[in-house]
C-alpha atoms as a PDB file:
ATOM      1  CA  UNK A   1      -4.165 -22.986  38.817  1.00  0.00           C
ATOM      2  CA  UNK A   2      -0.879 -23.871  36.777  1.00  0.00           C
ATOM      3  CA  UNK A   3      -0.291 -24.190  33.431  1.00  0.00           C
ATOM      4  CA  UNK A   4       1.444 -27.329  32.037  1.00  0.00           C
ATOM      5  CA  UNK A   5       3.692 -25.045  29.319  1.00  0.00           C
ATOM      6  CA  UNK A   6       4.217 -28.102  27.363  1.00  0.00           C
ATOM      7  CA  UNK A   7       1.141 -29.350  26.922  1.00  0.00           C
ATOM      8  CA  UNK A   8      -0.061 -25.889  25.941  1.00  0.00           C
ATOM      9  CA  UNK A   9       2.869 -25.493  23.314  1.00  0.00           C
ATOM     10  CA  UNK A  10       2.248 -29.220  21.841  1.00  0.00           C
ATOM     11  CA  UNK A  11      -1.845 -27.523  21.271  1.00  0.00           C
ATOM     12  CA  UNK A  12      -0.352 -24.747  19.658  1.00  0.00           C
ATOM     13  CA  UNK A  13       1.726 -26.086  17.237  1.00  0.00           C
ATOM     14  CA  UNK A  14      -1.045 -28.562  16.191  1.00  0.00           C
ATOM     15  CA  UNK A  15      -3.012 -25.750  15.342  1.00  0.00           C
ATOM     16  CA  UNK A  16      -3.064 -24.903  11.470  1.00  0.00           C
ATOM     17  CA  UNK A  17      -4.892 -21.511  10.058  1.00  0.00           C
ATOM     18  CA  UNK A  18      -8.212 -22.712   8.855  1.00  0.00           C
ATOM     19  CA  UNK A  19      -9.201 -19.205   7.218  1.00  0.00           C
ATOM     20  CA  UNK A  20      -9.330 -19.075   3.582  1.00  0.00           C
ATOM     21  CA  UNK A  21      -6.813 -16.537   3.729  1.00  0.00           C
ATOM     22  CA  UNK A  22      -4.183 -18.526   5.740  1.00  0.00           C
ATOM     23  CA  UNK A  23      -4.898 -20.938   3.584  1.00  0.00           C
ATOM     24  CA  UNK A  24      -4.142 -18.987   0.558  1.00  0.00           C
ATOM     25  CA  UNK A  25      -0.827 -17.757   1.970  1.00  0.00           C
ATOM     26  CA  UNK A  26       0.377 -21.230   1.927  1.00  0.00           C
ATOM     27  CA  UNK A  27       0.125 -21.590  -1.635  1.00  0.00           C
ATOM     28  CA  UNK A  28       0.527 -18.001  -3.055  1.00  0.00           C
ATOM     29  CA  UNK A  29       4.315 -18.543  -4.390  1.00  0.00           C
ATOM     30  CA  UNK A  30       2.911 -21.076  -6.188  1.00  0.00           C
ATOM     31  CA  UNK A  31       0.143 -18.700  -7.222  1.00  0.00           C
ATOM     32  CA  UNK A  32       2.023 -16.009  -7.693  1.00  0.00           C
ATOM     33  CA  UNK A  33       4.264 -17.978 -10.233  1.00  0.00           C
ATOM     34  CA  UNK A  34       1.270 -19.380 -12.088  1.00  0.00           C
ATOM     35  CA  UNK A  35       0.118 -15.663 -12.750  1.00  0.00           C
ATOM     36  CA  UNK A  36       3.744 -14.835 -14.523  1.00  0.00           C
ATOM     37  CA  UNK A  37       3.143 -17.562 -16.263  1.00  0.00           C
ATOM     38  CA  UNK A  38       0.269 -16.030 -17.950  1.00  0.00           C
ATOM     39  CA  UNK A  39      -2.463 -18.127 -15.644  1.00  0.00           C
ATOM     40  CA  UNK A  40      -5.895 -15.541 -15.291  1.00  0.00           C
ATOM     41  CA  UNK A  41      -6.848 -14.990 -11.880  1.00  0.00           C
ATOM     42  CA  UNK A  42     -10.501 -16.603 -12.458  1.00  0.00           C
ATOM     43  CA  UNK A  43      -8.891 -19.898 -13.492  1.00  0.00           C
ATOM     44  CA  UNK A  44      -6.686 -19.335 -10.319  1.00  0.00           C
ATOM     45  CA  UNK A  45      -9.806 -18.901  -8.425  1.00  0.00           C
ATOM     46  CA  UNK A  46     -11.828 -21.989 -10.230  1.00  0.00           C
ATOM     47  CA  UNK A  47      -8.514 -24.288  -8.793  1.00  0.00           C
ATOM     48  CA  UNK A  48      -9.259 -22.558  -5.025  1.00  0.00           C
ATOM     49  CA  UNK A  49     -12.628 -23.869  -5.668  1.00  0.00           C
ATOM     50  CA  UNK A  50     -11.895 -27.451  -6.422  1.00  0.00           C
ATOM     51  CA  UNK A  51      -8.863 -27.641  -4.160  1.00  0.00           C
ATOM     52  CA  UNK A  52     -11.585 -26.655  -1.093  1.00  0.00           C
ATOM     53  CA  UNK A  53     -10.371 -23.101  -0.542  1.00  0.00           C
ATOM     54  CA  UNK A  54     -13.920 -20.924  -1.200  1.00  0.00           C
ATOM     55  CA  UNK A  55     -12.785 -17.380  -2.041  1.00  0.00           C
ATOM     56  CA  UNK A  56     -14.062 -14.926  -4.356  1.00  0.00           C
ATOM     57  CA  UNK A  57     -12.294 -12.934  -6.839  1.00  0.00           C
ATOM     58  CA  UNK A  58     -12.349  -9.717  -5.007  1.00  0.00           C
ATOM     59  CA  UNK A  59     -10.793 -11.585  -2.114  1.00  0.00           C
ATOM     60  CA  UNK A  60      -8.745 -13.313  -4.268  1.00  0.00           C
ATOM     61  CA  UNK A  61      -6.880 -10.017  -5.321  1.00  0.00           C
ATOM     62  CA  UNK A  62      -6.560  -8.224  -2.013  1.00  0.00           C
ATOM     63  CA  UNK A  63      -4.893 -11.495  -0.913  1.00  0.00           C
ATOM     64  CA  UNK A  64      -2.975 -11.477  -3.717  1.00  0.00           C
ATOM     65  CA  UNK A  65      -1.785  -7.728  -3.558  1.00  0.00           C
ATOM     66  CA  UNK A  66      -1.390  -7.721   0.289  1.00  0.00           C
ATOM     67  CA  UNK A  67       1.030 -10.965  -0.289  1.00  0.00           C
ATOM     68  CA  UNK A  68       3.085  -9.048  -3.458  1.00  0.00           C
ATOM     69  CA  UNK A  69       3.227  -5.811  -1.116  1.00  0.00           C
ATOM     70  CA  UNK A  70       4.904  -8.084   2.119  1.00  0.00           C
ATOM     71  CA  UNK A  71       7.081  -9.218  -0.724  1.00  0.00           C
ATOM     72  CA  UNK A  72       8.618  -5.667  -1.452  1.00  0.00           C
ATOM     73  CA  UNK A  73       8.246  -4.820   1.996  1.00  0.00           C
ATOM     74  CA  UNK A  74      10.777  -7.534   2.855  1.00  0.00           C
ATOM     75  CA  UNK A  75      13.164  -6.957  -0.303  1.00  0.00           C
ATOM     76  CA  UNK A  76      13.311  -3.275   0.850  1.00  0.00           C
ATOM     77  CA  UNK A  77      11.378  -1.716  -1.637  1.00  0.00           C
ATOM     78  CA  UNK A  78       8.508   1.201  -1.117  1.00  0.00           C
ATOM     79  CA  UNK A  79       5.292  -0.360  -1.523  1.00  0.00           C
END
């Protein structure tokens, strides 16, 4: 059986994440901005909701910290 490797890469990179957390890492600078702008994370959450992205606050805010600690992570800082 062979493998057409094109065909198989043109799949792939039609693919997009279709988790709620990939699709919160698409729009967590934005996020993350909003929030030092003085935005509360249940209004944050609220948006999700009406934007189609169903999370709850708890998973909200592991999302949220595990994005802020790949952030240090890649500036060099301890997390």
């Amino acid at each position: 059986m062979s493998v057409n490797a094109d065909k198989l890469k043109t799949a792939i990179s039609k693919l997009t994440g279709s988790t709620a957390a990939a699709k919160l890492r698409q729009v967590m600078p934005e996020i993350d901005e909003k929030i030092e702008q003085g935005v509360r994370h249940e209004e944050i959450v609220a948006a999700l909701h009406e934007g189609g992205i169903e999370v709850n606050l708890e998973i909200f805010r592991k999302n949220l910290y595990r994005y802020r600690a790949k952030l240090r992570t890649a500036a060099g800082k301890p997390v």
